[in-house]
C-alpha atoms as a PDB file:
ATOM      1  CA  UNK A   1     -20.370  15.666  75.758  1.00  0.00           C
ATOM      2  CA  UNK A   2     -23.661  16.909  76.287  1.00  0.00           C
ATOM      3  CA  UNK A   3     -24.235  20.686  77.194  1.00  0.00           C
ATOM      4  CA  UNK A   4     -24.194  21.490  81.081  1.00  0.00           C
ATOM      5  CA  UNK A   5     -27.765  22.511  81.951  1.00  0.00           C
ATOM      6  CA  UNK A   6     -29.412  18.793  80.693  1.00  0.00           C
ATOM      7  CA  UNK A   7     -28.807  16.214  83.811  1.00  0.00           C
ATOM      8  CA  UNK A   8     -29.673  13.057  85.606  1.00  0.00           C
ATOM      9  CA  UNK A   9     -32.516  10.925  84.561  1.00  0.00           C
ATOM     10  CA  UNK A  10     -34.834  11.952  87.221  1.00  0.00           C
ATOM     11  CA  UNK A  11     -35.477  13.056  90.648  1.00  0.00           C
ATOM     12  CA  UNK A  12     -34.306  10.306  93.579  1.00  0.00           C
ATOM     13  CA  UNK A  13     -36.588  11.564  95.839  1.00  0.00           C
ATOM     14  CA  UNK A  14     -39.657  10.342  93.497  1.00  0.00           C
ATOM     15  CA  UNK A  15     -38.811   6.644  94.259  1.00  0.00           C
ATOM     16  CA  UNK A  16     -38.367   3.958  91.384  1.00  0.00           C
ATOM     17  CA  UNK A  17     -41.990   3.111  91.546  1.00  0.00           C
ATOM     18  CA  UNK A  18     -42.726   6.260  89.291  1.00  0.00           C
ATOM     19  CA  UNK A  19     -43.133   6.180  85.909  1.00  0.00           C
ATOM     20  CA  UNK A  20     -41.128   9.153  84.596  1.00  0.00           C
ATOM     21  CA  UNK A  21     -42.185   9.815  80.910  1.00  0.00           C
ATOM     22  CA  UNK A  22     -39.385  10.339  77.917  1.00  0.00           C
ATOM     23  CA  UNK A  23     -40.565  12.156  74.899  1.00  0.00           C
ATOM     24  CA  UNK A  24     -38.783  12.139  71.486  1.00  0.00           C
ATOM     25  CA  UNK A  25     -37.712  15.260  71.057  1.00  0.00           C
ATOM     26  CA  UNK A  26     -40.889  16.213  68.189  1.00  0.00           C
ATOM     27  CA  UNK A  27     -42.719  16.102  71.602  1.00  0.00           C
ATOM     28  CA  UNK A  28     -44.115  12.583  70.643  1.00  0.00           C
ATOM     29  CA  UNK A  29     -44.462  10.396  73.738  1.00  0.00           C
ATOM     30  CA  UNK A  30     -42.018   7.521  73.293  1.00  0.00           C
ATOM     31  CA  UNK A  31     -41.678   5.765  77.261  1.00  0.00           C
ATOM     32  CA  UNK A  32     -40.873   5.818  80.037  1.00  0.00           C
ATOM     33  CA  UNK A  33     -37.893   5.247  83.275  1.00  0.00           C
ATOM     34  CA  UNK A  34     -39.177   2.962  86.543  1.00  0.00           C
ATOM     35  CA  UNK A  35     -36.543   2.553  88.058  1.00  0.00           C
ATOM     36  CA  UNK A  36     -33.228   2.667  86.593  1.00  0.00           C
ATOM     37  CA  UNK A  37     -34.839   0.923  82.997  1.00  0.00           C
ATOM     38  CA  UNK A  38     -36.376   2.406  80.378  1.00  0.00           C
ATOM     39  CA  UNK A  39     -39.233   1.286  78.348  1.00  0.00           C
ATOM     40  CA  UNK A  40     -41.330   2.185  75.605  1.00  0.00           C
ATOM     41  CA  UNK A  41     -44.845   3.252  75.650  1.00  0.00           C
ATOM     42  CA  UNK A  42     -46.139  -0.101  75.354  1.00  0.00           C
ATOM     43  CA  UNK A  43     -44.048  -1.664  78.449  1.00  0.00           C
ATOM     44  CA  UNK A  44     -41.324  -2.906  76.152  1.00  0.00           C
ATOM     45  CA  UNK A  45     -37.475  -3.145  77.738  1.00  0.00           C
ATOM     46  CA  UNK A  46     -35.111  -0.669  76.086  1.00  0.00           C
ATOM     47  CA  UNK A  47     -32.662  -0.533  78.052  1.00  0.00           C
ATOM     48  CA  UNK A  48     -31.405   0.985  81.407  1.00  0.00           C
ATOM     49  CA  UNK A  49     -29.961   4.096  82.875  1.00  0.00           C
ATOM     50  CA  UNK A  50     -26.861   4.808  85.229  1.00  0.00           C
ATOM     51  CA  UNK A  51     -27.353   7.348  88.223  1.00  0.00           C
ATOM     52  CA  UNK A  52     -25.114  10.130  86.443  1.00  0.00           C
ATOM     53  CA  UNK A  53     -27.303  10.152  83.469  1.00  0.00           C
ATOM     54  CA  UNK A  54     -25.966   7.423  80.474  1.00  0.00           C
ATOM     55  CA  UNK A  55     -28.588   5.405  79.172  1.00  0.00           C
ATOM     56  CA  UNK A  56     -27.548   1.802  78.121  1.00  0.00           C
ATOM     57  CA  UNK A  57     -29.273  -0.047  75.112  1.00  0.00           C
ATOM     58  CA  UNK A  58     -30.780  -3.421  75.769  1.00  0.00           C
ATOM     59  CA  UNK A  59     -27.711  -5.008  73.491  1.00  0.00           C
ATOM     60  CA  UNK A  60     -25.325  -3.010  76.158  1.00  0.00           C
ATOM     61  CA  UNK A  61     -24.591   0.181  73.343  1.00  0.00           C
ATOM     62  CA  UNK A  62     -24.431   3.100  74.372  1.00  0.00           C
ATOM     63  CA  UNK A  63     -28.367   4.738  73.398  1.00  0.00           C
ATOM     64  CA  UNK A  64     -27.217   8.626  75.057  1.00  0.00           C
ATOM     65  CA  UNK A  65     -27.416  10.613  77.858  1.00  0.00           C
ATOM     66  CA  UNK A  66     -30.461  11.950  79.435  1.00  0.00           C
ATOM     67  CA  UNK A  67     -31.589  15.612  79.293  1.00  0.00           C
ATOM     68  CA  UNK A  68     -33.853  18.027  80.977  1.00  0.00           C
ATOM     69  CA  UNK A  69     -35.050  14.693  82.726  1.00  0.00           C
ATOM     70  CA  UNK A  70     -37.210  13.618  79.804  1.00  0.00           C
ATOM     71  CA  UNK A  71     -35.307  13.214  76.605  1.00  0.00           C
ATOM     72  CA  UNK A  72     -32.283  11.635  75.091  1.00  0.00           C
ATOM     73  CA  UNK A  73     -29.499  12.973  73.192  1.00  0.00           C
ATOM     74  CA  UNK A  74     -26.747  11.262  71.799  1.00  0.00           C
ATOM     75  CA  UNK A  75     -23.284  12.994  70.827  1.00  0.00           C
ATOM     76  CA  UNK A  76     -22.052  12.163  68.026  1.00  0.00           C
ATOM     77  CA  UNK A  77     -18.593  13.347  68.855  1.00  0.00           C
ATOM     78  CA  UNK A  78     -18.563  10.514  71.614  1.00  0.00           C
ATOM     79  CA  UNK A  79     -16.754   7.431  70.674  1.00  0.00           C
ATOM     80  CA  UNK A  80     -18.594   3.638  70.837  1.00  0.00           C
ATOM     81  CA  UNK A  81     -18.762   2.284  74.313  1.00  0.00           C
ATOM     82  CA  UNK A  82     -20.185  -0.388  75.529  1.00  0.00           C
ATOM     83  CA  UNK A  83     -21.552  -2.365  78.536  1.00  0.00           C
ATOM     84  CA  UNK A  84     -22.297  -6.434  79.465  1.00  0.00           C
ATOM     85  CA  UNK A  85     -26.240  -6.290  78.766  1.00  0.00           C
ATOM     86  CA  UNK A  86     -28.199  -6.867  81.540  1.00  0.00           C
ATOM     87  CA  UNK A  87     -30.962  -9.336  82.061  1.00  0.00           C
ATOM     88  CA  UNK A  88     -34.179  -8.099  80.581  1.00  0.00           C
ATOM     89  CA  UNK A  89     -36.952  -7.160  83.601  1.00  0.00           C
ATOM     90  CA  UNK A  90     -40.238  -8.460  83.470  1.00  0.00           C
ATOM     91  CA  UNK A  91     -42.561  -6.087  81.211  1.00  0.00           C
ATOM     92  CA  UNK A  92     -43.627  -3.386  82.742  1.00  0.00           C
ATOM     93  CA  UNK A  93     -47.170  -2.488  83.220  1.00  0.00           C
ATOM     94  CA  UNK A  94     -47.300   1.101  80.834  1.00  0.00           C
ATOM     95  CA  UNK A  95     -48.539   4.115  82.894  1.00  0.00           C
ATOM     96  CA  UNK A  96     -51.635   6.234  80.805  1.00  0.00           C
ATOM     97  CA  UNK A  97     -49.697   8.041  77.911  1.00  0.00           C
ATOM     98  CA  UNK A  98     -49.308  12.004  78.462  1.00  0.00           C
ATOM     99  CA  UNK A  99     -49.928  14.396  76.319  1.00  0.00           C
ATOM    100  CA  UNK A 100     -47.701  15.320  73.393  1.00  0.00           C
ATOM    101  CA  UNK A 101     -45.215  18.168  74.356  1.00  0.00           C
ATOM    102  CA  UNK A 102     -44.120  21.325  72.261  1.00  0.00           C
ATOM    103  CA  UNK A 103     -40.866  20.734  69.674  1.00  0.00           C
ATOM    104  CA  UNK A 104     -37.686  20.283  71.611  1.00  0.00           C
ATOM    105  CA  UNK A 105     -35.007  22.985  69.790  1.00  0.00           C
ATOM    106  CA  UNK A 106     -31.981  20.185  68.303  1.00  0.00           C
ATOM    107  CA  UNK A 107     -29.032  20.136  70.220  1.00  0.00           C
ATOM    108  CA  UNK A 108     -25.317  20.873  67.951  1.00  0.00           C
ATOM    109  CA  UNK A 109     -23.898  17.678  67.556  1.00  0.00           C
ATOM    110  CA  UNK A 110     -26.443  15.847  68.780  1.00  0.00           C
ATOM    111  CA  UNK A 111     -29.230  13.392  67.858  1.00  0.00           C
ATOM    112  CA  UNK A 112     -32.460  11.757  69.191  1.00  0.00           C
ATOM    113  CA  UNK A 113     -31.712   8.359  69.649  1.00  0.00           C
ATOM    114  CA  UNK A 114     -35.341   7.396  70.050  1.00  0.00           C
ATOM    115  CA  UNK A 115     -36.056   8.294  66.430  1.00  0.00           C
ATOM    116  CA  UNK A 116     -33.694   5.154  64.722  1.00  0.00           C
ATOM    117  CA  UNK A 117     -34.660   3.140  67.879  1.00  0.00           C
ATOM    118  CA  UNK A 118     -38.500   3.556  68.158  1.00  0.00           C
ATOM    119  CA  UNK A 119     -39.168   3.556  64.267  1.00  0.00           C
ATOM    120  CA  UNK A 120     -41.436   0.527  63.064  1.00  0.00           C
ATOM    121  CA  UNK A 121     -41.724  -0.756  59.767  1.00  0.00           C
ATOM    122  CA  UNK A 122     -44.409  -0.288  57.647  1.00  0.00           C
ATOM    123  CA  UNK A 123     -46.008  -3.378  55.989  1.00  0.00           C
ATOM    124  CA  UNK A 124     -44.866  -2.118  52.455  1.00  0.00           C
ATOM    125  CA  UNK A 125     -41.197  -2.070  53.753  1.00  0.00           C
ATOM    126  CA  UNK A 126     -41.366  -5.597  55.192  1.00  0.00           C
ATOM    127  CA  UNK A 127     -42.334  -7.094  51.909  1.00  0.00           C
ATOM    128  CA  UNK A 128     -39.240  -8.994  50.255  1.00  0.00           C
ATOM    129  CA  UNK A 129     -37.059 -12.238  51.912  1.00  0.00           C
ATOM    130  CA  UNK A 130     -35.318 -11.961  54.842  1.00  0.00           C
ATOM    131  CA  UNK A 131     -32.946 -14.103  56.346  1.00  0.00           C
ATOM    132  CA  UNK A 132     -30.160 -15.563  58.888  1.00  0.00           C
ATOM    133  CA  UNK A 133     -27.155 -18.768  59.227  1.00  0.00           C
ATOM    134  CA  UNK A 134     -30.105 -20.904  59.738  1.00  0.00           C
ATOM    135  CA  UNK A 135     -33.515 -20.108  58.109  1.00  0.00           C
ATOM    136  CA  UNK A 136     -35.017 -17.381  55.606  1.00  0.00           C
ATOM    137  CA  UNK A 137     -38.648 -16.073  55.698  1.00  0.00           C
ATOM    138  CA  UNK A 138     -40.186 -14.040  52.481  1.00  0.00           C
ATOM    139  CA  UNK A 139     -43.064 -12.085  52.824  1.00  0.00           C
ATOM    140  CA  UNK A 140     -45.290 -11.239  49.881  1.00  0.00           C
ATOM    141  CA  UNK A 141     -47.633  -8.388  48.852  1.00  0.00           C
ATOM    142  CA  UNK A 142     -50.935 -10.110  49.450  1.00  0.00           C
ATOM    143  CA  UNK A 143     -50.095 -11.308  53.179  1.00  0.00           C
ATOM    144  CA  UNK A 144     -48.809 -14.600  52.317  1.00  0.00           C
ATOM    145  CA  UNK A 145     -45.184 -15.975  53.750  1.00  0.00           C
ATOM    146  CA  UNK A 146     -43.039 -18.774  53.086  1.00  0.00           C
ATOM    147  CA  UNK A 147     -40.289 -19.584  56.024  1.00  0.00           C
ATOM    148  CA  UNK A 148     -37.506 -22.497  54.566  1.00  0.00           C
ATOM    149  CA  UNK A 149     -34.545 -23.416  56.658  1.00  0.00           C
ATOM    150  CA  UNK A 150     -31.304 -23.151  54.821  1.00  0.00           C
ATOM    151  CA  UNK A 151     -30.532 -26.354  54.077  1.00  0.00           C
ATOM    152  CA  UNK A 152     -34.054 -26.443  52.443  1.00  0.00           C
ATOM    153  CA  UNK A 153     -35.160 -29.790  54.834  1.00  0.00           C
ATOM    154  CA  UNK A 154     -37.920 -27.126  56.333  1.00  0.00           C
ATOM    155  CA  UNK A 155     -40.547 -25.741  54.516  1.00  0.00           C
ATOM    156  CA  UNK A 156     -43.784 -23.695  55.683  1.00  0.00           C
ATOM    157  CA  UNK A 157     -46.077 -21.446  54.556  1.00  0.00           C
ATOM    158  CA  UNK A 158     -48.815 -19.216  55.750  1.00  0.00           C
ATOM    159  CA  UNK A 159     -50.274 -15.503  56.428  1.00  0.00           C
ATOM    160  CA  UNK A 160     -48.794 -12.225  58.190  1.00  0.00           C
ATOM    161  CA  UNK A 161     -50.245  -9.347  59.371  1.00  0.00           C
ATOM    162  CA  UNK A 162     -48.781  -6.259  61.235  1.00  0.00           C
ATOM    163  CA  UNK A 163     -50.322  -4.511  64.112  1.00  0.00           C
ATOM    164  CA  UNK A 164     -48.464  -1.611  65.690  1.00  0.00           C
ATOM    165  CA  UNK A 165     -44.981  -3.191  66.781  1.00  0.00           C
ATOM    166  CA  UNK A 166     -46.292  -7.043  66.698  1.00  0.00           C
ATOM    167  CA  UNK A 167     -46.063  -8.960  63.410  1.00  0.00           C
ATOM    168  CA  UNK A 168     -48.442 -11.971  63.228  1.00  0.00           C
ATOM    169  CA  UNK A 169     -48.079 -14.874  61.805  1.00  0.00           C
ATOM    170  CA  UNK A 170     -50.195 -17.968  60.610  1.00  0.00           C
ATOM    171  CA  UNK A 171     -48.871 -20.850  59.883  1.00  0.00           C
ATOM    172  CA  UNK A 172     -50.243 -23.561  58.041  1.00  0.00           C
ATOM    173  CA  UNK A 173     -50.040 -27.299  59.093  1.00  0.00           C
ATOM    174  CA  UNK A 174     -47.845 -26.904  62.653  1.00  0.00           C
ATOM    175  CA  UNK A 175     -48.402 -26.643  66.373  1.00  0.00           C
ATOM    176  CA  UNK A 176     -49.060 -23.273  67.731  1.00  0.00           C
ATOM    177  CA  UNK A 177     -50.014 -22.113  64.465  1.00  0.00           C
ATOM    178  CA  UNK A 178     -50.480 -17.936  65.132  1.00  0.00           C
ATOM    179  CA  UNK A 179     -47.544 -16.676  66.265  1.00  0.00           C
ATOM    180  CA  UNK A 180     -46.997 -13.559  67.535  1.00  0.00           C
ATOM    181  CA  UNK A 181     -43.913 -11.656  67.480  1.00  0.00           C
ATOM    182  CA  UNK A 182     -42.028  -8.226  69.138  1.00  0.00           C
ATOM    183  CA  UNK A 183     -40.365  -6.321  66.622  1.00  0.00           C
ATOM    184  CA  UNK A 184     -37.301  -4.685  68.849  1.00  0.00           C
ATOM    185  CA  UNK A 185     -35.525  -3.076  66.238  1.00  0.00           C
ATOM    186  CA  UNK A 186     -36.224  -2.112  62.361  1.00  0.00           C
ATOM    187  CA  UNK A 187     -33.202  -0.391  60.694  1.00  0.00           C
ATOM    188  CA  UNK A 188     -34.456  -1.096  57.100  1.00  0.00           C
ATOM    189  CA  UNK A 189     -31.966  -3.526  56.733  1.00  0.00           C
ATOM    190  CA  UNK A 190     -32.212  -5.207  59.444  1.00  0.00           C
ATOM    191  CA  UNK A 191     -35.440  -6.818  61.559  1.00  0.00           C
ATOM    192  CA  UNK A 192     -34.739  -8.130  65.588  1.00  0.00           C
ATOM    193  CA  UNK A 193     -37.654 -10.083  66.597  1.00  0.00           C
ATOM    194  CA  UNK A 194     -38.683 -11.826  69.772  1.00  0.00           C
ATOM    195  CA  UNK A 195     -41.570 -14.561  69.798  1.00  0.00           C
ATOM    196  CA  UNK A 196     -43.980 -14.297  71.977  1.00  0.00           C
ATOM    197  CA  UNK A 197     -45.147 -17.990  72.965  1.00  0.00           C
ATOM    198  CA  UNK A 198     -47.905 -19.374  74.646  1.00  0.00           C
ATOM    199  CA  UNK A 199     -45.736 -20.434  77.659  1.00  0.00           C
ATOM    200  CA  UNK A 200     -42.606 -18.127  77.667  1.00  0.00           C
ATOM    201  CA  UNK A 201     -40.935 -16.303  74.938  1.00  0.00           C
ATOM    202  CA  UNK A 202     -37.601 -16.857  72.668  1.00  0.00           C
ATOM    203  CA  UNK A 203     -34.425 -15.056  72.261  1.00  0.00           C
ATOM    204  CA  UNK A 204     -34.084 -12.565  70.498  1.00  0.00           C
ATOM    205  CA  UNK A 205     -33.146 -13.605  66.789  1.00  0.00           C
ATOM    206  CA  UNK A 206     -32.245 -11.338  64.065  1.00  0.00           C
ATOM    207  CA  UNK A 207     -32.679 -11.597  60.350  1.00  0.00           C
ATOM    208  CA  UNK A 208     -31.429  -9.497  57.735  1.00  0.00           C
ATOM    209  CA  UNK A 209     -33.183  -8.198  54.183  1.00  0.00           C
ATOM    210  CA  UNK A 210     -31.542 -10.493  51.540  1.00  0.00           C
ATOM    211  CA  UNK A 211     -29.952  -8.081  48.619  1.00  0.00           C
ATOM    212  CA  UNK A 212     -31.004  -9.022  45.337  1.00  0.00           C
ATOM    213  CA  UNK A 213     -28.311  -8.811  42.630  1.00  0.00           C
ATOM    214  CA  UNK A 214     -28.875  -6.018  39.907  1.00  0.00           C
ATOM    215  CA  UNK A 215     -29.927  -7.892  36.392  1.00  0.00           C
ATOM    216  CA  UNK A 216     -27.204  -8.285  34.250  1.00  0.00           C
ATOM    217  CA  UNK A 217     -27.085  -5.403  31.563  1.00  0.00           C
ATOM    218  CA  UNK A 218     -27.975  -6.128  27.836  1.00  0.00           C
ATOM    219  CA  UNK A 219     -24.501  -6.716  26.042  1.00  0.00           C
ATOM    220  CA  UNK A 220     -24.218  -3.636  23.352  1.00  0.00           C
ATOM    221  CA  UNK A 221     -24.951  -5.302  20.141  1.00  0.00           C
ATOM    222  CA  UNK A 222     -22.116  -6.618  17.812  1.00  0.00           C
ATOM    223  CA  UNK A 223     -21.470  -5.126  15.025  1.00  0.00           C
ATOM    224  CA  UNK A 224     -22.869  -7.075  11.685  1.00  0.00           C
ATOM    225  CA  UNK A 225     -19.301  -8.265   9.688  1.00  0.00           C
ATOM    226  CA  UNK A 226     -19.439  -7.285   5.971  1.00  0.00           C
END
C-alpha cells in the first residue's frame, strides 16, 4: 500500500469547481482533478478519483493512489483491480498551467503512473502499419498513409501529420476529408485513438503495430559432392 503520510486527493473544503494540479513526479505538470475526475493538461478525461484517495483509469484499471495531494503512485505490490468505467464528462476547460515543481524523491515499490500514461509518440515511432479485426492503416516516412479494410473492399490514401497529442489526417477522395484524432494511449505497441468529428466524436478504437516476421536466414551452403 502506499506509505502513511501521502492522502486524499484534495481538500473538500475547496469545492469541485477547483482545478487542483497533478504533477508527474520529475515536477512536469501533467493535469489536473475538478471534481472527482482527472484530466490532463489539455482538458483530456483520464479518469476519476474515489474520496479515500484511488484513482480509476478511464478503461476502469486501477491508475494509483494519490499522494501529497498532487501526484500519483502506483504499488506495484498491489494486485489488478478493477472498476465498471464510467461515462466520460464533457472536456474540461484546462486551468493556466503552473509552474514546473522540484524532483519528487521515488517512492520503494512504487511508480509514476503518469509517465506510461501521459507519454506520446513521436512521429518516427508511428511510422510502420498498424492494425485491428476490421481495418489496417500504414504510415510512411514522408507523411503519406494508406488505410485498407481487411477484407481489402476499402482502400484510401492520403497525408498525416502529428501535433502534440492530435494526429491529423488527410484523406484523399472522401467526405470530411481532414480528420483529426485524440491519441489516449501510446504503449509502443499499441495506439487508442478517438476521432474527433465535425458533429460529435467516435469511440474509442484501438489498433495495434503489426509485427513483421524476421527474414528467413540464408541456408548454410551444401557441400560440393566429389
Amino acid at each position: 500500500m502506499i506509505p502513511s503520510g501521502f492522502g486524499k486527493a484534495g481538500d473538500d473544503q475547496e469545492g469541485d469547481d477547483i482545478a487542483i494540479p497533478v504533477f508527474k513526479w520529475t515536477g512536469a505538470y501533467a493535469g489536473f482533478f475538478q471534481g472527482e475526475y482527472l484530466y490532463d493538461r489539455f482538458g483530456r478525461y483520464l479518469g476519476w478519483r474515489e474520496p479515500d484517495g484511488p484513482v480509476w483509469k478511464y478503461d476502469g484499471g486501477l491508475l494509483g493512489q494519490v499522494m501529497a495531494e498532487h501526484y500519483l503512485a502506483y504499488d506495484l505490490r498491489m494486485l489488478p483491480e478493477r472498476r465498471t468505467p464510467r461515462v466520460p464528462p464533457v472536456p474540461a476547460q484546462p486551468p493556466l498551467p503552473p509552474s514546473p515543481r522540484p524532483l519528487h524523491r521515488p517512492l520503494l515499490g512504487c511508480r509514476d503512473p503518469l509517465e506510461d500514461l501521459l507519454r506520446m509518440p513521436t512521429s518516427g515511432e508511428l511510422v510502420g502499419r498498424w492494425s485491428s479485426a476490421s481495418e489496417s492503416l500504414e504510415f510512411d516516412r514522408e507523411s503519406g498513409f494508406q488505410w485498407a479494410a481487411t477484407d481489402q473492399t476499402e482502400i484510401a490514401s492520403g497525408t498525416w501529420a502529428l501535433r502534440g497529442e492530435e494526429l491529423w489526417l488527410h484523406w484523399q477522395g472522401v467526405e470530411e476529408p481532414d480528420r483529426r484524432y485524440w491519441i489516449i494511449e501510446f504503449t509502443g505497441n499499441s495506439l487508442l485513438l478517438r476521432w474527433m468529428r465535425e458533429a460529435g466524436r467516435s469511440l474509442p478504437f484501438r489498433l495495434q503495430r503489426e509485427q513483421h516476421p524476421p527474414l528467413p536466414q540464408d541456408a548454410p551452403d551444401e557441400p560440393q559432392a566429389a
